[in-house]
C-alpha atoms as a PDB file:
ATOM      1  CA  UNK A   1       0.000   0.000   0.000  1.00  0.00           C
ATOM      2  CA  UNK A   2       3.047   2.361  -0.492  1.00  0.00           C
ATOM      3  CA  UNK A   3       3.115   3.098   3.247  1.00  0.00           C
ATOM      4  CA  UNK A   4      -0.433   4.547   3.147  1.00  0.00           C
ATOM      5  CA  UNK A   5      -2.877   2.334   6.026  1.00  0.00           C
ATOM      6  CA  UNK A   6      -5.701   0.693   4.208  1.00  0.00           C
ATOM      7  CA  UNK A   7      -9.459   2.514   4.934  1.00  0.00           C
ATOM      8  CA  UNK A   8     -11.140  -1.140   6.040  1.00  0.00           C
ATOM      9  CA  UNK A   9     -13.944   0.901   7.330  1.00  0.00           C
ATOM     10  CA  UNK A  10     -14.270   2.504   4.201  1.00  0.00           C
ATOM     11  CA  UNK A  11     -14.358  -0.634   2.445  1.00  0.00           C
ATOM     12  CA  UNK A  12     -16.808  -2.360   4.522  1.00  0.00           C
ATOM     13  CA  UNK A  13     -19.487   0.687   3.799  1.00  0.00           C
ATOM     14  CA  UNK A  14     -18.316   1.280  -0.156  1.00  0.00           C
ATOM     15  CA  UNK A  15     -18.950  -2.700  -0.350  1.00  0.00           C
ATOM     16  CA  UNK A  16     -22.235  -2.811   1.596  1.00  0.00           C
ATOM     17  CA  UNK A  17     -23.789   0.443  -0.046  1.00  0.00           C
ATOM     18  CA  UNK A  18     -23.015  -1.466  -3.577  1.00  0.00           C
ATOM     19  CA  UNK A  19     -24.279  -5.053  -2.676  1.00  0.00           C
ATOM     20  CA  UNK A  20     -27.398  -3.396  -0.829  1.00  0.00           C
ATOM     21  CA  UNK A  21     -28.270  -0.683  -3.584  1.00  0.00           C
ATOM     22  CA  UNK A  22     -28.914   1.719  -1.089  1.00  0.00           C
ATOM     23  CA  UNK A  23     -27.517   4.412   1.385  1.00  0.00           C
ATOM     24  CA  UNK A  24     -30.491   4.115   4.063  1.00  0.00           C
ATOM     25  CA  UNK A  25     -30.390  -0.089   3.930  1.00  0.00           C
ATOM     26  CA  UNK A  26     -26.560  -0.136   4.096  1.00  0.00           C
ATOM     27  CA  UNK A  27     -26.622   2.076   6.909  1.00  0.00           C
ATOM     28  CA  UNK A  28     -29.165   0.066   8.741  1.00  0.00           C
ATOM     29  CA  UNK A  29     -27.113  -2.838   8.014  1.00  0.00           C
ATOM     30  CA  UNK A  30     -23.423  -1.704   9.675  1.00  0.00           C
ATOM     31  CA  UNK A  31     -25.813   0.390  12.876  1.00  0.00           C
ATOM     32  CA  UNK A  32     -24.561   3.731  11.570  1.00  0.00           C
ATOM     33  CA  UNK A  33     -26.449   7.012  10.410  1.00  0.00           C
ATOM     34  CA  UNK A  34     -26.870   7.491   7.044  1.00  0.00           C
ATOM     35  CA  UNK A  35     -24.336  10.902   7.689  1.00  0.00           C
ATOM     36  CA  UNK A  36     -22.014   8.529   9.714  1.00  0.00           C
ATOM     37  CA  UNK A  37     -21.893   6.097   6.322  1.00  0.00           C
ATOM     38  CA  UNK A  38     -21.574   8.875   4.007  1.00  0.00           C
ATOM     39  CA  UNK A  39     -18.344  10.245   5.851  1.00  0.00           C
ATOM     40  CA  UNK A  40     -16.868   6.904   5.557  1.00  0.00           C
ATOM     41  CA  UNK A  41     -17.634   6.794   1.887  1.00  0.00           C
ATOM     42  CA  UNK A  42     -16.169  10.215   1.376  1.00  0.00           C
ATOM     43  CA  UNK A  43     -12.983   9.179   3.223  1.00  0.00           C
ATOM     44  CA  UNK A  44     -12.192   6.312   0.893  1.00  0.00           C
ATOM     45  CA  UNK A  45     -13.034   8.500  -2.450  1.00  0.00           C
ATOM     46  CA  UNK A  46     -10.961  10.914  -1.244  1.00  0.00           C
ATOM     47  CA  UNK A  47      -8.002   8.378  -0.616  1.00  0.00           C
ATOM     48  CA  UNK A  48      -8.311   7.118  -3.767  1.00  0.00           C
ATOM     49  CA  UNK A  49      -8.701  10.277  -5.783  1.00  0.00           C
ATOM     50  CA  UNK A  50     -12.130   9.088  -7.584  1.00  0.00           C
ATOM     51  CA  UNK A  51     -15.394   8.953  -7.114  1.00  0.00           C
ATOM     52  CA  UNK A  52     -17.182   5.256  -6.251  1.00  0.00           C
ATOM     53  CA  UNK A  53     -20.845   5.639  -6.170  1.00  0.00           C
ATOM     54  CA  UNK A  54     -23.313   7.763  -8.343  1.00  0.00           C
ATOM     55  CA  UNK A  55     -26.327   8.681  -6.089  1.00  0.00           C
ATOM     56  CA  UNK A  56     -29.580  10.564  -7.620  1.00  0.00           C
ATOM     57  CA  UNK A  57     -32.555  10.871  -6.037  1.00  0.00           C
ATOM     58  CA  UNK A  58     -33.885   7.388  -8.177  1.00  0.00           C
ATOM     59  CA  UNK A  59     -30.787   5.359  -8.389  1.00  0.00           C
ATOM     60  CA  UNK A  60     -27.615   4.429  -7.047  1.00  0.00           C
ATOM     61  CA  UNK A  61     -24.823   3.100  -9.621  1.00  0.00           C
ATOM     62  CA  UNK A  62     -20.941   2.969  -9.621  1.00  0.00           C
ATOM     63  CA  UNK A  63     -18.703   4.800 -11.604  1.00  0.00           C
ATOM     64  CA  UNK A  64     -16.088   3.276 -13.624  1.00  0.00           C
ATOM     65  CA  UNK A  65     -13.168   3.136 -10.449  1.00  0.00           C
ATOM     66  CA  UNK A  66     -16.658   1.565  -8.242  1.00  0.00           C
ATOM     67  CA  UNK A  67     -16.983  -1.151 -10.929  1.00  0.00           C
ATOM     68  CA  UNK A  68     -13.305  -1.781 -11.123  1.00  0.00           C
ATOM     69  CA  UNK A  69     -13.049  -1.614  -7.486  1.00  0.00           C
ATOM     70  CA  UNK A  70     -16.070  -3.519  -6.078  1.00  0.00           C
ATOM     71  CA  UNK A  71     -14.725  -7.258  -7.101  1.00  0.00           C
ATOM     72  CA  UNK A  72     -11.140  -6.569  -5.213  1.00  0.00           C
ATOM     73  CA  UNK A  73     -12.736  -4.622  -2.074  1.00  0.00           C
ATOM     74  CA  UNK A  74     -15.346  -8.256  -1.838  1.00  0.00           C
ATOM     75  CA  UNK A  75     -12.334 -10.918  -2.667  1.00  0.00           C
ATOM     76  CA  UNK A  76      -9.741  -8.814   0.482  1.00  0.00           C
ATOM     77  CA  UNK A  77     -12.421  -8.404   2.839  1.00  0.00           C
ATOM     78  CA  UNK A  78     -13.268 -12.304   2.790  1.00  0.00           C
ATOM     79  CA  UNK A  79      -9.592 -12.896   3.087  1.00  0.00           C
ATOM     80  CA  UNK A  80      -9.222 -10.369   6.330  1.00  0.00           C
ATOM     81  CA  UNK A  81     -12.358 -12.142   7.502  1.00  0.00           C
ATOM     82  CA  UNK A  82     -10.800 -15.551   6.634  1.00  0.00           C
ATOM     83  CA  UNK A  83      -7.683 -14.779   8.430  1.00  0.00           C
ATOM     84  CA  UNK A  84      -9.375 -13.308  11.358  1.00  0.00           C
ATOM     85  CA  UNK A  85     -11.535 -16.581  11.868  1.00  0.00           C
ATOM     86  CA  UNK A  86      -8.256 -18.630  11.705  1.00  0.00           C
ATOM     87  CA  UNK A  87      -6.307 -16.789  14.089  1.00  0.00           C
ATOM     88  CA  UNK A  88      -9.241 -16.611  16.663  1.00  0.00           C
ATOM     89  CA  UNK A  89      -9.626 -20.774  15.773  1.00  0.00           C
ATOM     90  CA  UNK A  90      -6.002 -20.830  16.740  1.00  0.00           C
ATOM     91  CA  UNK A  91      -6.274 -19.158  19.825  1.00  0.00           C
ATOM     92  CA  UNK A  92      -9.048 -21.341  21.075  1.00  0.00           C
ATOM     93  CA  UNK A  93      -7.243 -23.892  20.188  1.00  0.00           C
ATOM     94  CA  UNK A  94      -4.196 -22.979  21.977  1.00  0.00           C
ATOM     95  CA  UNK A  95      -6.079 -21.835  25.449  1.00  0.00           C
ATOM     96  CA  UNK A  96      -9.178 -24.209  25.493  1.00  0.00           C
ATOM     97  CA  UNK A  97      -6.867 -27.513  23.890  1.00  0.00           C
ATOM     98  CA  UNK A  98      -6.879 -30.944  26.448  1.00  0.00           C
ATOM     99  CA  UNK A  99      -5.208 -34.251  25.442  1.00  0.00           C
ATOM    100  CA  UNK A 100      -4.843 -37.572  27.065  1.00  0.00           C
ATOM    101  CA  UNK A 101      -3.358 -41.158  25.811  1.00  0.00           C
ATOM    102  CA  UNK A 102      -4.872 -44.678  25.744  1.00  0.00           C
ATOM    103  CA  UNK A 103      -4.615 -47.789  24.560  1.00  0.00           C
ATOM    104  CA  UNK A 104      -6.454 -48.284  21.280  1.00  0.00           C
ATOM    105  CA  UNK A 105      -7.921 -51.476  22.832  1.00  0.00           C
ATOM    106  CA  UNK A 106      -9.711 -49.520  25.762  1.00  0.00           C
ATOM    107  CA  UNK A 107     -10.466 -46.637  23.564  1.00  0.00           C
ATOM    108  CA  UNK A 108     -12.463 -48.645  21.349  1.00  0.00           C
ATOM    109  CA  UNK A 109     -13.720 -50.785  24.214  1.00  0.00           C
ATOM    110  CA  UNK A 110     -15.401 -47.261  25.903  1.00  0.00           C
ATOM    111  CA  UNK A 111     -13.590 -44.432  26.454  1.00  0.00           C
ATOM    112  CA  UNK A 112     -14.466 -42.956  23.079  1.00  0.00           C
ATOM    113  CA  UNK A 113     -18.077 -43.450  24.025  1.00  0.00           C
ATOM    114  CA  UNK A 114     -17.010 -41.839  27.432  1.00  0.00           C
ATOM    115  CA  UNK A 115     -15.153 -38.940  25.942  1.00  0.00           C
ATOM    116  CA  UNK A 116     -18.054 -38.364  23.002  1.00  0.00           C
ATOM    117  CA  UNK A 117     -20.856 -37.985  25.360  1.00  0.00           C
ATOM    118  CA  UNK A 118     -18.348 -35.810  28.103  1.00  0.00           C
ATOM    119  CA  UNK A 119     -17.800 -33.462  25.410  1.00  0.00           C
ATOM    120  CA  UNK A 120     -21.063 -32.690  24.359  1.00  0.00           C
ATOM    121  CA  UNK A 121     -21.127 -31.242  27.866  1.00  0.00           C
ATOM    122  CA  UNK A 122     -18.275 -29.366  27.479  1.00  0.00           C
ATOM    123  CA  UNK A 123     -17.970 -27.769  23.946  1.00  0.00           C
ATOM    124  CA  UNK A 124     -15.871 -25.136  24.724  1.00  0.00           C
ATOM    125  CA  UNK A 125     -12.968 -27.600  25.298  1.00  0.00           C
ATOM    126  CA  UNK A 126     -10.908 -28.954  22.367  1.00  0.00           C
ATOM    127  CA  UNK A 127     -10.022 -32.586  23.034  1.00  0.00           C
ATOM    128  CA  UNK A 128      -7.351 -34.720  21.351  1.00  0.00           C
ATOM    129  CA  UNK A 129      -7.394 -38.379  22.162  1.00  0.00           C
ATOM    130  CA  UNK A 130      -4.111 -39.954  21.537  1.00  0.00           C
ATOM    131  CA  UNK A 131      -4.936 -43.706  20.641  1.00  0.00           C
ATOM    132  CA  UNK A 132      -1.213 -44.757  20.544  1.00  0.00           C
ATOM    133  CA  UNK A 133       0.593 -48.279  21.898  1.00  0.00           C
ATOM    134  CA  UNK A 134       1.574 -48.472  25.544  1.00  0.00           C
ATOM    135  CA  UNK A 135       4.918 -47.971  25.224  1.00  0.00           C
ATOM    136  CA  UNK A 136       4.487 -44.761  23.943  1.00  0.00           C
ATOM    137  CA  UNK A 137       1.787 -43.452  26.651  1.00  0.00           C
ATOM    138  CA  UNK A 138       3.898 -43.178  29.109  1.00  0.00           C
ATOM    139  CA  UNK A 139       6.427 -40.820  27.244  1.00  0.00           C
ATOM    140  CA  UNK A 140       3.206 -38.276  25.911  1.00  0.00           C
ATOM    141  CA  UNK A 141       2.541 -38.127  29.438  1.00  0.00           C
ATOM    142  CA  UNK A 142       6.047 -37.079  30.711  1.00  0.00           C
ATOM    143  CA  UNK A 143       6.265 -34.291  28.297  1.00  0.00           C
ATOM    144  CA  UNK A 144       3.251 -33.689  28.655  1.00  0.00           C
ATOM    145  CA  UNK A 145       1.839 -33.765  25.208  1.00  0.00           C
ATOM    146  CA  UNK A 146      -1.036 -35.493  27.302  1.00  0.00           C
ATOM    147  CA  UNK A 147      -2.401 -34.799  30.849  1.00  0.00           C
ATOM    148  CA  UNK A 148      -2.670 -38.271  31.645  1.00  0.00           C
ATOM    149  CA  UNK A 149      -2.628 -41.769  30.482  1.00  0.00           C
ATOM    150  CA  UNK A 150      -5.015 -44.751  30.250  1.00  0.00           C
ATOM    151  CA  UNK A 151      -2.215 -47.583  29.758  1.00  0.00           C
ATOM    152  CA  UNK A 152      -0.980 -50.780  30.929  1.00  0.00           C
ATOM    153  CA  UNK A 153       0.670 -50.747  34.354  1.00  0.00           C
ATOM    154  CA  UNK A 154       4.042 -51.887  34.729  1.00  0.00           C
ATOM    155  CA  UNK A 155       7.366 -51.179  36.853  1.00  0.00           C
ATOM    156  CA  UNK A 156       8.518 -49.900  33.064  1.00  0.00           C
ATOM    157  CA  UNK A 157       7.294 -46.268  34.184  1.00  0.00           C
ATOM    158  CA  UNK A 158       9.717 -44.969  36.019  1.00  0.00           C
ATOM    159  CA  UNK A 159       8.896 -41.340  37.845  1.00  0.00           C
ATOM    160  CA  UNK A 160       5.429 -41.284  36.959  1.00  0.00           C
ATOM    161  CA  UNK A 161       2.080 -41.730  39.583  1.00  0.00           C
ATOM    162  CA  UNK A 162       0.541 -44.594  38.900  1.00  0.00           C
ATOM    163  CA  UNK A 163      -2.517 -45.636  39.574  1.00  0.00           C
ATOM    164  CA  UNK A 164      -3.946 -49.262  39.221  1.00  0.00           C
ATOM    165  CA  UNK A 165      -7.759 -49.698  38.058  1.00  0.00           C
ATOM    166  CA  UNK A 166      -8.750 -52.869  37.212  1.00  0.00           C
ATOM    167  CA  UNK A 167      -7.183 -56.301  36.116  1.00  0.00           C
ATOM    168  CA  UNK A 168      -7.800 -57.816  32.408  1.00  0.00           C
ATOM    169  CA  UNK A 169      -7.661 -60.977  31.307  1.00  0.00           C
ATOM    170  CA  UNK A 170      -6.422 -61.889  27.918  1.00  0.00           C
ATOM    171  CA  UNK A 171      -8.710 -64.631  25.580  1.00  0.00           C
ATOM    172  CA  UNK A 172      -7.980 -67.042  22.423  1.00  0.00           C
ATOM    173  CA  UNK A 173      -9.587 -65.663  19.728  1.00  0.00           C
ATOM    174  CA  UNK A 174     -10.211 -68.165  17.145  1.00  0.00           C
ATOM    175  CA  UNK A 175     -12.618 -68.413  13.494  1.00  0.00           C
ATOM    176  CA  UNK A 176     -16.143 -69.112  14.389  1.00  0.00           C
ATOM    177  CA  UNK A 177     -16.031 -72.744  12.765  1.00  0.00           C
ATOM    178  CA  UNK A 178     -12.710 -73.467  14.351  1.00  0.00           C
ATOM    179  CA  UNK A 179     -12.463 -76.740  16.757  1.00  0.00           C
ATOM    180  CA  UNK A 180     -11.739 -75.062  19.657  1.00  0.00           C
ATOM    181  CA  UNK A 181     -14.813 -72.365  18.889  1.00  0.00           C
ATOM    182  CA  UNK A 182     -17.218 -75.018  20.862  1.00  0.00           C
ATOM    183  CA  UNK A 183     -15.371 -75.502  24.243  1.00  0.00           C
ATOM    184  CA  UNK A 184     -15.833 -73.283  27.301  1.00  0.00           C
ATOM    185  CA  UNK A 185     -11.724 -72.846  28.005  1.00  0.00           C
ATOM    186  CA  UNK A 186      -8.941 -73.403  26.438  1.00  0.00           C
ATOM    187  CA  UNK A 187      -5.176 -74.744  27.564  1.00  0.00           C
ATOM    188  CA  UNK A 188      -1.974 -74.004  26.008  1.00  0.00           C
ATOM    189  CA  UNK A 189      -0.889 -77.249  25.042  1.00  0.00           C
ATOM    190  CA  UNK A 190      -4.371 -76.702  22.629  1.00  0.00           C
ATOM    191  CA  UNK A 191      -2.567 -74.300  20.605  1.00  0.00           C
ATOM    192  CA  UNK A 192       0.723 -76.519  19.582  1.00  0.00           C
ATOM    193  CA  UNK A 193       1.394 -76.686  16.138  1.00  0.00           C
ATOM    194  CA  UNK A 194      -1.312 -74.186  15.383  1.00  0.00           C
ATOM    195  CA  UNK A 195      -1.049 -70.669  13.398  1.00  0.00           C
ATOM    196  CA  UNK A 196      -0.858 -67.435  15.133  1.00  0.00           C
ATOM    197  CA  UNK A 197      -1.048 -63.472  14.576  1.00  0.00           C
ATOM    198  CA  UNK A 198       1.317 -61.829  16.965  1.00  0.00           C
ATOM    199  CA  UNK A 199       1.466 -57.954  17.576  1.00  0.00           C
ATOM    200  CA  UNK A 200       4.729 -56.832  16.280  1.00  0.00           C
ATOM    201  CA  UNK A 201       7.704 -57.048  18.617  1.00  0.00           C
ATOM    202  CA  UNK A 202       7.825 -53.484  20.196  1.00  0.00           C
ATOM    203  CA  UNK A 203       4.511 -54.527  21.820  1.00  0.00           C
ATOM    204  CA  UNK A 204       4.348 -55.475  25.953  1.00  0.00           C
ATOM    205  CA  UNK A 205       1.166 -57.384  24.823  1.00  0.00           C
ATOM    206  CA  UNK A 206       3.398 -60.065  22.937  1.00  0.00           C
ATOM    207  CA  UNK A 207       5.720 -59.618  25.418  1.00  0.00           C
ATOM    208  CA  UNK A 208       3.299 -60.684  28.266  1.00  0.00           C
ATOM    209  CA  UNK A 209       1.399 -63.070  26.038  1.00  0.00           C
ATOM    210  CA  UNK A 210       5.075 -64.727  25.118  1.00  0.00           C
ATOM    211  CA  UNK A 211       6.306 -64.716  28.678  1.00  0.00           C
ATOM    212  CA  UNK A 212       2.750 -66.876  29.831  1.00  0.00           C
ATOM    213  CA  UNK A 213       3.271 -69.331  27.244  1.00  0.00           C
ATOM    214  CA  UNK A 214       6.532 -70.264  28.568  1.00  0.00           C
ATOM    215  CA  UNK A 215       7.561 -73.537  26.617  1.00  0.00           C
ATOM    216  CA  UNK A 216       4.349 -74.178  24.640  1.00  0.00           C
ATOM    217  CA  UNK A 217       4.648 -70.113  22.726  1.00  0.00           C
ATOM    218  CA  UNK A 218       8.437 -72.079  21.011  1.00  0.00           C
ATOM    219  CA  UNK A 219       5.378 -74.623  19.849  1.00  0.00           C
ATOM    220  CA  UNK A 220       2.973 -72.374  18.214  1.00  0.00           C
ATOM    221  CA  UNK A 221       3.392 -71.123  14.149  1.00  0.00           C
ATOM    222  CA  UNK A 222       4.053 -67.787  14.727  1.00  0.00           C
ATOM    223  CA  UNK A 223       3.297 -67.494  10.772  1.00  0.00           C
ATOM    224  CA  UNK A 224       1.649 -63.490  10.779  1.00  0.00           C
ATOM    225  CA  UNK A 225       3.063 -60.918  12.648  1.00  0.00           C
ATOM    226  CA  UNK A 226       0.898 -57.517  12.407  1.00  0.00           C
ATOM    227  CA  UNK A 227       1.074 -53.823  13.976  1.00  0.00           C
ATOM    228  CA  UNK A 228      -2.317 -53.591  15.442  1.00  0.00           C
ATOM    229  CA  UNK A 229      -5.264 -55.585  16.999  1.00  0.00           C
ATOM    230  CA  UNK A 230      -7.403 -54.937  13.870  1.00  0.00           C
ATOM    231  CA  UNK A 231      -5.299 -56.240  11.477  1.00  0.00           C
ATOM    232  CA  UNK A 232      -4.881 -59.835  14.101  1.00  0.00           C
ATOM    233  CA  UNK A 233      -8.819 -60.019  14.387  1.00  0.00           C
ATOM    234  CA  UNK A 234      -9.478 -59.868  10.497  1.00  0.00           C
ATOM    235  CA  UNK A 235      -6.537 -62.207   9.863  1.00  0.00           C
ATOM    236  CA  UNK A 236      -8.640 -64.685  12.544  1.00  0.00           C
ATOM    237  CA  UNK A 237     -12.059 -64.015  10.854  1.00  0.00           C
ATOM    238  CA  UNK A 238     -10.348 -64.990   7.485  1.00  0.00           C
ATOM    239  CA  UNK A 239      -9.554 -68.077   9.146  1.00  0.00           C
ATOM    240  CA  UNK A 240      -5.940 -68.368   8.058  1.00  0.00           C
ATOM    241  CA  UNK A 241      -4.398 -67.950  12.005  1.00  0.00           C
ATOM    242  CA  UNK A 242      -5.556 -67.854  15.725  1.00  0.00           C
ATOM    243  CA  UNK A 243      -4.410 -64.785  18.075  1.00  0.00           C
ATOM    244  CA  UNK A 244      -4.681 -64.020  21.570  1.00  0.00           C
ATOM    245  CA  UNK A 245      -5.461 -60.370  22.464  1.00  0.00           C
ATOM    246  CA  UNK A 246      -6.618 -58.521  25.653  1.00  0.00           C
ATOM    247  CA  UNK A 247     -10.600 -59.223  26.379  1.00  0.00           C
ATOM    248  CA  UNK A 248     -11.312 -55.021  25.409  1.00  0.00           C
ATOM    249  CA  UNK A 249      -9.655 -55.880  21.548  1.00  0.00           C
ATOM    250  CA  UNK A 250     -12.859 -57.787  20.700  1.00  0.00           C
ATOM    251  CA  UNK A 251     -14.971 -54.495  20.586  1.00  0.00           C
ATOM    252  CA  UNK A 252     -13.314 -54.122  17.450  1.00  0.00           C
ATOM    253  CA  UNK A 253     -13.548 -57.743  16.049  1.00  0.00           C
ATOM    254  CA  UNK A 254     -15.317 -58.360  12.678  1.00  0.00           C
ATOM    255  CA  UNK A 255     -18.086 -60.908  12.167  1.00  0.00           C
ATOM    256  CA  UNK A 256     -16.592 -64.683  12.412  1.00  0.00           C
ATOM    257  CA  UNK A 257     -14.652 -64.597  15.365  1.00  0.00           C
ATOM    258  CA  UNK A 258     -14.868 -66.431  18.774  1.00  0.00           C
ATOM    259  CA  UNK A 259     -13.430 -65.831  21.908  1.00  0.00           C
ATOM    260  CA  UNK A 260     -12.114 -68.690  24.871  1.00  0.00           C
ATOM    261  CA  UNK A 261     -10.301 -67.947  28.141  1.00  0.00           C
ATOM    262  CA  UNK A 262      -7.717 -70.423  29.126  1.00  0.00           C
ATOM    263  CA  UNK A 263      -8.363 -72.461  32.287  1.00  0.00           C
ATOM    264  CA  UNK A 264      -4.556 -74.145  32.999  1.00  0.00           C
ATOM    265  CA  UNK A 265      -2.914 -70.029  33.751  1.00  0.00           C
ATOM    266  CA  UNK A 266      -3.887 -66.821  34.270  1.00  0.00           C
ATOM    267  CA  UNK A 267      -3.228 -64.207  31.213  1.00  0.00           C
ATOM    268  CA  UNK A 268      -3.959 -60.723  32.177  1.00  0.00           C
ATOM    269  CA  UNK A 269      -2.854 -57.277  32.651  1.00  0.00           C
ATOM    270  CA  UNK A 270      -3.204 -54.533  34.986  1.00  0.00           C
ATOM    271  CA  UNK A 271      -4.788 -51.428  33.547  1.00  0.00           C
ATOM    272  CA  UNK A 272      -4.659 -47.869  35.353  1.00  0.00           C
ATOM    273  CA  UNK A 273      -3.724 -43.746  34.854  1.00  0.00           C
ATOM    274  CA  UNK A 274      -0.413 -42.240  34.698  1.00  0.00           C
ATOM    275  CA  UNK A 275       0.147 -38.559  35.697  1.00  0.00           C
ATOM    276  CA  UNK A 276       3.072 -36.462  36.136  1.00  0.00           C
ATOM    277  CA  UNK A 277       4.500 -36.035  39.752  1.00  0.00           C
ATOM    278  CA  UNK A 278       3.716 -32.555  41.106  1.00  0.00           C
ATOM    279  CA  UNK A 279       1.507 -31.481  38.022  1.00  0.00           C
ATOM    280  CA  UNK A 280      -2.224 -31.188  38.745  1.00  0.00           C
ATOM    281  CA  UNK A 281      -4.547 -31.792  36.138  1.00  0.00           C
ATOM    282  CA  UNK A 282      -6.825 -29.016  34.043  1.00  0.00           C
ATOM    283  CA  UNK A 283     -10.080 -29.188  35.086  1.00  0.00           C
ATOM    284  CA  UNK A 284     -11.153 -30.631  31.742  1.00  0.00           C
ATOM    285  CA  UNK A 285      -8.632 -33.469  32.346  1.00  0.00           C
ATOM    286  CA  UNK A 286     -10.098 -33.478  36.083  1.00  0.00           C
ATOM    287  CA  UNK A 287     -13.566 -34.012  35.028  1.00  0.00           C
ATOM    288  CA  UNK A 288     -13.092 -36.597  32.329  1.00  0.00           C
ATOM    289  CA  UNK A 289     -10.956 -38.513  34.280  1.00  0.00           C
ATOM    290  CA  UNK A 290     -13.421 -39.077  36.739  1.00  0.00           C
ATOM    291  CA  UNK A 291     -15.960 -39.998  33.829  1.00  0.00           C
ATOM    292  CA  UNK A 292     -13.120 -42.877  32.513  1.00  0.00           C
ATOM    293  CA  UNK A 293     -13.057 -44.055  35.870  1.00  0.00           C
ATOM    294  CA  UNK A 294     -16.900 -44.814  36.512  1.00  0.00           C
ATOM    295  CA  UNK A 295     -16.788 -46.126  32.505  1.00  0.00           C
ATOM    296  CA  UNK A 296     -13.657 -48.784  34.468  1.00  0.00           C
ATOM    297  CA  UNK A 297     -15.767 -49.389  37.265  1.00  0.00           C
ATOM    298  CA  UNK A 298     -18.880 -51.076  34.712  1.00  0.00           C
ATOM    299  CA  UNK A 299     -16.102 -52.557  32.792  1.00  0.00           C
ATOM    300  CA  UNK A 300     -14.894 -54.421  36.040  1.00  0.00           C
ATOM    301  CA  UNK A 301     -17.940 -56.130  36.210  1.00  0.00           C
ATOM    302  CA  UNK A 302     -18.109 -57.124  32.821  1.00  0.00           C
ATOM    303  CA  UNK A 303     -14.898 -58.732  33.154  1.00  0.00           C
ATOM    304  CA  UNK A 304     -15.547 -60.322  36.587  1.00  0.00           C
ATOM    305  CA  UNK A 305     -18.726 -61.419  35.200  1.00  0.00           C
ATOM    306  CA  UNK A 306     -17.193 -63.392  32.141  1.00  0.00           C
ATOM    307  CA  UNK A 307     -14.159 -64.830  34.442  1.00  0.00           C
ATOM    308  CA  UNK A 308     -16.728 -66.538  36.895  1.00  0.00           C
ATOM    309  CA  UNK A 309     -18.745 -68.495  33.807  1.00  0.00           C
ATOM    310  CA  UNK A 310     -18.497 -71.805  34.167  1.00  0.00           C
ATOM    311  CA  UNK A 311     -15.951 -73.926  33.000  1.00  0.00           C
ATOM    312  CA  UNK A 312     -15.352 -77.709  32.425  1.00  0.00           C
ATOM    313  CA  UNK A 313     -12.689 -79.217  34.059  1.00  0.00           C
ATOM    314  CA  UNK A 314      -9.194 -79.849  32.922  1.00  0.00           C
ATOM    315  CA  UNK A 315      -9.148 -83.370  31.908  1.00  0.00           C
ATOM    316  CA  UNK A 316      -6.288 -85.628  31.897  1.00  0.00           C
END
């Protein structure tokens, strides 16, 4: 602009007498007095050295420089207006913004449900839900990239508050038609010689799930090895392999699938929140924390209800 400060008021009245076709609507449009609109319109004429706007007592039409104008006045004011709502966006963003982690498993399993219906309560909050593995949950809370952490509790969190919930057990998952699809329980020395879909090997699921097995995990076919429960269930539905994933995974199992505990050992991990030492939580974090925790509470009893079905006895 050659050092000379742009006339947006004088804009906003040129463009709104033009697009309304008249002084007295234009002016009842922006709150001013039709004087009030007039100086305005004067003020940018005068800046510009030309005249905008023919007015006779029938008519109002632009001159040759209001024609030529009117198109670039309409296209910059969108983009001040479009760059306004951004930065304002941003800065909601940046004062109003909450994140936690958890475990894809549980996140599918509730806490999405949890966090959907907490926010319609709270739309003035931004919420980011990182759905990420558990051994990265533990380092998005010690930056604190996230407030806190639904994960799985281990002695692998070092400096951290920890905070056990509840205890989950971990099930065969096999295809619908499979042999083992009719029985009550498993046992490991079922799944010799069988195929299996592992998590990949950066994953304290296959660690734990390896570590139970003891001798008879060297006897299964380890023949897919996959990134996420998803891609473990749909390999199972297809019927090409068997898995073994935490009892939340099956919320997001496809059609086809069944699910067995095992009766000869106990396969299960501890779930709980992580926060930092010495930082309290927002009181967005605060609130839907507590939520998460009553969701835990119900899911207790869903687990505790499908460990005491009965069982038949180990034979032989």
């Amino acid at each position: 602009m050659n050092g000379r400060r742009l006339d947006y008021l004088g804009l906003v009245a040129f463009v709104t007498i033009a697009d309304q076709g008249s002084f007295q609507r234009a002016a009842d449009m922006l709150f001013l007095s039709q004087a009030a609109l007039s100086r305005r319109l004067r003020k940018i004429e005068d800046d510009l050295g030309a005249p905008l706007l023919i007015r006779s007592s029938r008519e109002l039409s632009l001159t040759a420089a209001g024609q030529d104008l009117l198109p670039e006045a309409r296209q910059l004011l969108k983009e001040l207006h479009d760059i306004y709502d951004a930065a304002r966006m941003r800065g909601r963003r940046v004062k109003q913004q909450m994140a936690f982690a958890c475990l894809p498993s549980i996140a599918s399993a509730g806490v999405s449900r949890v966090l959907s219906d907490f926010a319609a309560r709270r739309s003035e909050v931004m919420f980011r839900m990182l759905d990420i593995p558990a051994g990265s949950i533990g380092e998005k809370v010690r930056s604190g990239e996230a407030e806190f952490g639904v994960t799985i509790v281990t002695a692998e969190i070092p400096d951290m508050r920890v905070r056990p919930l509840i205890e989950e057990e971990y099930v065969l998952v096999v295809p619908s038609g499979h042999d083992l699809a009719g029985r009550a329980a498993a046992e490991r020395r079922d799944l010799e010689g069988m195929p299996f879909a592992r998590i990949n090997t950066q994953s304290r699921n296959r660690r734990l799930i390896e570590d139970t097995l003891g001798q008879y995990g060297e006897r299964i076919e380890w023949q897919f090895e996959v990134q996420s429960p998803v891609s473990a269930l749909n390999i199972v539905a297809a019927g090409r392999a068997l898995t073994i994933l935490p009892r939340s995974a099956l919320s997001m199992a496809p059609p086809g699938v069944t699910a067995l505990g095992f009766r000869d050992v106990r396969m299960g991990r501890t779930l709980g929140i992580v926060t930092r030492r010495g930082v309290t939580l927002s009181e967005p974090a605060s609130a839907l924390l507590a939520d998460i925790e009553d969701w835990f509470r119900d899911f207790a009893q869903t687990l505790a209800h499908a460990r005491s079905a009965p069982r038949p006895p180990i034979v032989g």
